[in-house]
Protein backbone atom coordinates (compact mmCIF):
# COMPACT_ATOMS: atom_id res chain seq x y z
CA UNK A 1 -0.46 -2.91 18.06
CA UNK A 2 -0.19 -6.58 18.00
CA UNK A 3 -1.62 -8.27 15.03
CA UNK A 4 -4.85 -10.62 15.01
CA UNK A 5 -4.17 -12.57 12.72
CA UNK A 6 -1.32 -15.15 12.35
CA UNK A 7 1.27 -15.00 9.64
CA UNK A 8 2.40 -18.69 10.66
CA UNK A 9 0.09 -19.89 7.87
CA UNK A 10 1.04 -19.51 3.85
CA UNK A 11 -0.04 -16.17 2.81
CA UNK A 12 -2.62 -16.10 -0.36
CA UNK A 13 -2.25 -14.29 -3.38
CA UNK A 14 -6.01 -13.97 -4.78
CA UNK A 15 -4.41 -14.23 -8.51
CA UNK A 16 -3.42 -16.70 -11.43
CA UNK A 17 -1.14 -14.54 -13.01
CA UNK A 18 2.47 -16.16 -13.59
CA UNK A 19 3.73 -12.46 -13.26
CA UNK A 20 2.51 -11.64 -9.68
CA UNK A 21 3.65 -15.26 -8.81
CA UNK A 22 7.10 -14.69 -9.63
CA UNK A 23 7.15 -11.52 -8.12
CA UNK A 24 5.66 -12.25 -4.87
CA UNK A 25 8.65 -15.10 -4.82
CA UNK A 26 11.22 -12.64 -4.46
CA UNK A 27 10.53 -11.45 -1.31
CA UNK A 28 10.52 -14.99 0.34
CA UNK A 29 7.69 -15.26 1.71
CA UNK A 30 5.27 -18.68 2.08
CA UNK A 31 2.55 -18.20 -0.08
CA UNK A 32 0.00 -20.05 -2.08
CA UNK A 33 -2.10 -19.04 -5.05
CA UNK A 34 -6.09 -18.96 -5.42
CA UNK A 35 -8.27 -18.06 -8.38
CA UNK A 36 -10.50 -15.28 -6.85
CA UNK A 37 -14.09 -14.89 -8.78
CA UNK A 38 -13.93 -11.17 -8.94
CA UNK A 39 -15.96 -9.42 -11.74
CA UNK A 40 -14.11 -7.07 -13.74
CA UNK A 41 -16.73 -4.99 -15.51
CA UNK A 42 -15.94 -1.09 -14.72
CA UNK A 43 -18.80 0.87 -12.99
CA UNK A 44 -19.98 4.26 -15.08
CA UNK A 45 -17.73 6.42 -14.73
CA UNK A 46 -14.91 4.78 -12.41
CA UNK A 47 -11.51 6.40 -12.65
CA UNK A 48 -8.94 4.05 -13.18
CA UNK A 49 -6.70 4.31 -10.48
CA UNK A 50 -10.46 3.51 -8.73
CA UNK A 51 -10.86 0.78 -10.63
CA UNK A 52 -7.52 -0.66 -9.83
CA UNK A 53 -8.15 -0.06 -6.48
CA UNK A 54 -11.44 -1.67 -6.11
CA UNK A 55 -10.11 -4.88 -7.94
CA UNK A 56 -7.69 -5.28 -5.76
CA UNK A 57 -9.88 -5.10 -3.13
CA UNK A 58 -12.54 -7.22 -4.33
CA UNK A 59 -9.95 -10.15 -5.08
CA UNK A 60 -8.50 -10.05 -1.85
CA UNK A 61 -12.08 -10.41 -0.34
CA UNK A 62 -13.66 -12.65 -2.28
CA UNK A 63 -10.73 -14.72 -1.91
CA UNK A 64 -10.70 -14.13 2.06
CA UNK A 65 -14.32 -14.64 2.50
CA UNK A 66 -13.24 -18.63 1.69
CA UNK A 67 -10.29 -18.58 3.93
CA UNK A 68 -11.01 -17.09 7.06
CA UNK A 69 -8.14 -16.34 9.54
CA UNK A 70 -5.83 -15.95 6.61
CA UNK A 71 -4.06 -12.98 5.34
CA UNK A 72 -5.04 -12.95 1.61
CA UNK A 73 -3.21 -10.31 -0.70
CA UNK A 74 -5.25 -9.15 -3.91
CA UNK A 75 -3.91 -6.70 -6.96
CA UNK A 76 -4.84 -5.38 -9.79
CA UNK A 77 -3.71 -3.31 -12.82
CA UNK A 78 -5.25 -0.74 -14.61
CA UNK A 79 -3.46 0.99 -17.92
CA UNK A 80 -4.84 4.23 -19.22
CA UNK A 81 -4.11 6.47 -22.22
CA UNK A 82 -6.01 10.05 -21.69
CA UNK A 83 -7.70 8.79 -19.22
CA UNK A 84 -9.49 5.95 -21.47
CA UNK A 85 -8.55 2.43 -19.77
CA UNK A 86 -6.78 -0.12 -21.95
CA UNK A 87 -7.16 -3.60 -21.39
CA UNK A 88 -5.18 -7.01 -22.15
CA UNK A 89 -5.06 -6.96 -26.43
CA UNK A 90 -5.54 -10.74 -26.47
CA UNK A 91 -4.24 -10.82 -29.85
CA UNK A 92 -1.79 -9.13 -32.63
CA UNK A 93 -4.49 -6.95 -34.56
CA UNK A 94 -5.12 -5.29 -30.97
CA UNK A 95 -1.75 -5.40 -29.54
CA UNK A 96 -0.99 -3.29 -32.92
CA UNK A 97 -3.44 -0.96 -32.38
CA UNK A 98 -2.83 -0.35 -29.00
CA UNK A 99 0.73 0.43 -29.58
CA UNK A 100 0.14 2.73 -32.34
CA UNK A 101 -2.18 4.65 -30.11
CA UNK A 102 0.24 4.91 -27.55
CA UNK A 103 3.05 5.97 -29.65
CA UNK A 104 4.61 9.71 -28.73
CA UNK A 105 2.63 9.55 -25.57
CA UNK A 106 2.72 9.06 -22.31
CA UNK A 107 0.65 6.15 -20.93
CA UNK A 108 -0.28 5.71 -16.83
CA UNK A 109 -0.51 2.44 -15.20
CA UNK A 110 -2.39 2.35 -11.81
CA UNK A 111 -1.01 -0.98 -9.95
CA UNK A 112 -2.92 -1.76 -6.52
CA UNK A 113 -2.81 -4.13 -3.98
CA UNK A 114 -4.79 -4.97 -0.98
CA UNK A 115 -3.71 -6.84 2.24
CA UNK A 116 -7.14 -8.63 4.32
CA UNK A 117 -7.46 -10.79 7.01
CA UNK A 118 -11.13 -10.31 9.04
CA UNK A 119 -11.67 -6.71 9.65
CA UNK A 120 -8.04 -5.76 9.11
CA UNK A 121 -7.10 -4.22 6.05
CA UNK A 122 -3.84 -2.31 4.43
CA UNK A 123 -3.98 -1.03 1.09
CA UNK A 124 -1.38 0.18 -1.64
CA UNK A 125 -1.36 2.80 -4.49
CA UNK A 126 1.31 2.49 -7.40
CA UNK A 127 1.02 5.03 -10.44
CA UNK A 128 3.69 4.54 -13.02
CA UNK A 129 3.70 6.80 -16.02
CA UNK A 130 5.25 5.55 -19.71
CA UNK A 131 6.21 7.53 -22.54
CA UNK A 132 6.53 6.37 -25.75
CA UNK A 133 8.91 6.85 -28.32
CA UNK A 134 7.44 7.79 -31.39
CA UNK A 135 6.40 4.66 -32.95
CA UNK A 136 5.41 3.19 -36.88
CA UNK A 137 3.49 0.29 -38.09
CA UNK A 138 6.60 -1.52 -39.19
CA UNK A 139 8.69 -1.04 -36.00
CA UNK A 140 5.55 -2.11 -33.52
CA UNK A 141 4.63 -5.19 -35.55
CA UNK A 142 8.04 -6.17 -35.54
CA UNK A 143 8.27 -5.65 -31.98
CA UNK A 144 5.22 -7.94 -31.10
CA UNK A 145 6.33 -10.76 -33.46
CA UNK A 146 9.34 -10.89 -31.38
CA UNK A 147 7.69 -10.74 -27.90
CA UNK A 148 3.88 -11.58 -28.17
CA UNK A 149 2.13 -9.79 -25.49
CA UNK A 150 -1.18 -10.70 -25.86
CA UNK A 151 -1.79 -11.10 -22.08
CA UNK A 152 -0.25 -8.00 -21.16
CA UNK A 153 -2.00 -4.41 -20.65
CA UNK A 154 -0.38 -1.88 -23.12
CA UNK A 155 0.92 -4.61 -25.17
CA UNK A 156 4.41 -4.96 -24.24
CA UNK A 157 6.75 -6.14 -20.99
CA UNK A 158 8.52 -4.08 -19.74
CA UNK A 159 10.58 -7.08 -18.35
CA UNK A 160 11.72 -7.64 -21.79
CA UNK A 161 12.23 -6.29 -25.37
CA UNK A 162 9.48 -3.90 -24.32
CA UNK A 163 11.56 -1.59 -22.59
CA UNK A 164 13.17 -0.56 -25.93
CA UNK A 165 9.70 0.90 -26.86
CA UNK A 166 9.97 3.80 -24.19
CA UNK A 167 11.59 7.44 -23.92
CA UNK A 168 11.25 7.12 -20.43
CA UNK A 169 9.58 5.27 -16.96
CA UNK A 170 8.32 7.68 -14.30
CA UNK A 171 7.98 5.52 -10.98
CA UNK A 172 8.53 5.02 -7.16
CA UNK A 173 8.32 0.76 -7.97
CA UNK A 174 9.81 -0.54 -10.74
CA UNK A 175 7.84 -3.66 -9.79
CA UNK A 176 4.56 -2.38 -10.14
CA UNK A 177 4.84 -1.88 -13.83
CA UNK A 178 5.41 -5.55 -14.03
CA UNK A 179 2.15 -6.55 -11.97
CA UNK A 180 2.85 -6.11 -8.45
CA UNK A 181 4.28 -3.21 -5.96
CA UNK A 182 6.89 -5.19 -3.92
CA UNK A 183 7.87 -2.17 -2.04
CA UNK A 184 4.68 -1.55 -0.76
CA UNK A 185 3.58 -4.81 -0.42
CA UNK A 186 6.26 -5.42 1.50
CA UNK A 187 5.32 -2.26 3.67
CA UNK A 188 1.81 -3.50 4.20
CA UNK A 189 3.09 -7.18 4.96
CA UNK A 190 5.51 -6.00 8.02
CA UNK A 191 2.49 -4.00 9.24
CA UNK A 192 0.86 -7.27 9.21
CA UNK A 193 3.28 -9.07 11.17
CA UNK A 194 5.08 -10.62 8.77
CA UNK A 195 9.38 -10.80 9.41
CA UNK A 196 10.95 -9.98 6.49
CA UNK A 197 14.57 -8.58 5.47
């Protein structure tokens, strides 16, 4: 089936985040970036692998409903220990805590991105699962006043020193621990109409 919508225009990313930015680059396409004005706030009870998907959802729409005819592409990421959704620490004293929380077990990180254009719509589940070594005070302060991850869900990057935190990374998408699932956005952007390698 042909596509309705052209792909001859830049493609929007309904985010700010320097991270999806510089992963969307890699797979060359034309794209340019808008703030979408989605609300956050968790319903009751919302799993978060829901949640994640929702967001993603949301951003892409709200950023669509301002750009008609364009493809928009919106993601979010939700990080969860037992089932309990952790959020950005925003500073040291919760980046500690978070870390010592997580240490000796295995954290899940529901990345999800949505593809919209008018009525069409692909969508795109990524669960990656982290374990972490056993961790003390001492090591995980250290750790975060060499790499700062105050913007970061689960208080590390996994980009970085943060992958010396882990026993081991259960996932289909390496990218989609880092923000963005580039293999299936790339799956849901050919289904689009997009040409890419």
């Amino acid at each position: 089936m042909k596509p309705l919508i052209s792909t001859v225009s830049p493609l929007l990313l309904a985010s700010t985040s320097r991270y999806r930015k510089e992963l969307l680059a890699r797979l060359g396409v034309p794209f340019e970036a808008v703030a979408p004005g989605t609300d956050e706030t968790p319903q009751p009870g919302e799993a978060p692998a829901a949640l994640a998907m929702r967001l993603a959802r949301a951003k892409a729409l709200d950023v669509a409903a301002r750009h008609a005819g364009r493809w928009v592409l919106g993601s979010d990421q939700v990080a969860a220990l037992d089932g309990r959704v952790l959020g950005k620490p925003g500073n040291r004293e919760n980046g500690l805590a978070q870390l010592l929380a997580c240490s000796g077990k295995a954290e899940a990180f529901h990345t999800a991105a949505a593809l919209v254009a008018g009525r069409q719509a692909f969508e795109h589940l990524d669960t990656t699962t982290v374990t972490f070594r056993a961790l003390g005070a001492d090591e995980a302060g250290r750790y975060l006043d060499a790499e700062p991850a105050w913007d970061c869900a689960g208080s590390f990057k996994v980009e970085g020193l943060g992958i010396s935190l882990f026993e081991a990374i259960d996932s289909t998408d390496p990218t989609a621990l880092i923000g963005l699932p580039l293999i299936g956005v790339r799956r849901m952007l050919v289904a689009a109409g997009y040409r890419l390698p």
